[in-house]
Protein backbone atom coordinates (compact mmCIF):
# COMPACT_ATOMS: atom_id res chain seq x y z
CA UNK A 1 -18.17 -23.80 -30.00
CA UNK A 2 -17.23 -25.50 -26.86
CA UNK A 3 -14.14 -27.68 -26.55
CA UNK A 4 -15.03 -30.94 -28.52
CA UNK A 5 -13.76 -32.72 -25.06
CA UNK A 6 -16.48 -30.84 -23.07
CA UNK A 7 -18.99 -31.18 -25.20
CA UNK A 8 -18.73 -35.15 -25.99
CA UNK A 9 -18.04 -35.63 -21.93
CA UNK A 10 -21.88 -33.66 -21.29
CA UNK A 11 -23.14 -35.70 -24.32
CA UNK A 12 -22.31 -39.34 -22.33
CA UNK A 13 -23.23 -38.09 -19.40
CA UNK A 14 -26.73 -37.07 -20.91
CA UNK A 15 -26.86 -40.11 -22.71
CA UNK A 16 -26.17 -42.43 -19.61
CA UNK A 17 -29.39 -40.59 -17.73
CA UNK A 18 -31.17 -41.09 -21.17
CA UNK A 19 -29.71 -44.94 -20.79
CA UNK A 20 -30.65 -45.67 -17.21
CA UNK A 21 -34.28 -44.05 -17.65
CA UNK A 22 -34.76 -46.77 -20.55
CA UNK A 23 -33.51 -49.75 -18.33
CA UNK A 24 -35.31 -48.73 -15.20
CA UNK A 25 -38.10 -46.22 -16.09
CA UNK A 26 -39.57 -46.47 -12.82
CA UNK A 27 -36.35 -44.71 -11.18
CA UNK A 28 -36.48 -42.36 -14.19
CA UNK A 29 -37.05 -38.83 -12.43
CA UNK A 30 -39.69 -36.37 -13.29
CA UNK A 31 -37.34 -34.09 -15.32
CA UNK A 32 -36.44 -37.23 -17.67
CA UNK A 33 -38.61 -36.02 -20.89
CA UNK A 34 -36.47 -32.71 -20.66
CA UNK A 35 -33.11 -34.54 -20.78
CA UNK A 36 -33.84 -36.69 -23.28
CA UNK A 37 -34.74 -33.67 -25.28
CA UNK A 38 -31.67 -31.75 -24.54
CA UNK A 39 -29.69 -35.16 -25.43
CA UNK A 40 -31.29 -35.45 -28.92
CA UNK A 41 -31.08 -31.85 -29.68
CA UNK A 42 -27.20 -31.58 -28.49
CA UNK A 43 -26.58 -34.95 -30.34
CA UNK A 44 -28.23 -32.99 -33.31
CA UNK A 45 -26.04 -30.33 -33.12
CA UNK A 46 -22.65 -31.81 -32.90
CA UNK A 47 -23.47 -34.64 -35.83
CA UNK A 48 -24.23 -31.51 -38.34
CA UNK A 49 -21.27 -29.61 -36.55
CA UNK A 50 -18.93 -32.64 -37.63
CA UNK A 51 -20.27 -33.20 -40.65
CA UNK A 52 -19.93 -29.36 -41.48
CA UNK A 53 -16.57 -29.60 -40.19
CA UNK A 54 -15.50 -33.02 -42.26
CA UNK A 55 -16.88 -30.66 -45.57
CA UNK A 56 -14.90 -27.81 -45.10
CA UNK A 57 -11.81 -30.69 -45.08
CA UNK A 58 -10.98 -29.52 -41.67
């Protein structure tokens, strides 16, 4: 997987569009619906990746 650095650094950056499309929706541009998706599905990913990871005692 990518380097956990990377990977949370794309995750805040998706999450502040995600953020400023919820406090000013009228700014929000038209590919905000596909960024919010690709923010909860990475967000998805990397809380089962950790948890996977915290398992295995690593």
């Amino acid at each position: 997987m990518l380097n956990s650095r990377v990977f949370i650094a794309v995750l805040v950056i998706l999450n502040s569009i995600v953020l400023l499309g919820q406090l000013w929706p009228e700014g929000a541009p038209s590919f905000a619906p596909i960024v919010n998706i690709i923010f909860l599905s990475l967000s998805l990913l990397f809380f089962i990746f950790t948890l996977l990871k915290m398992r295995s005692g690593r």
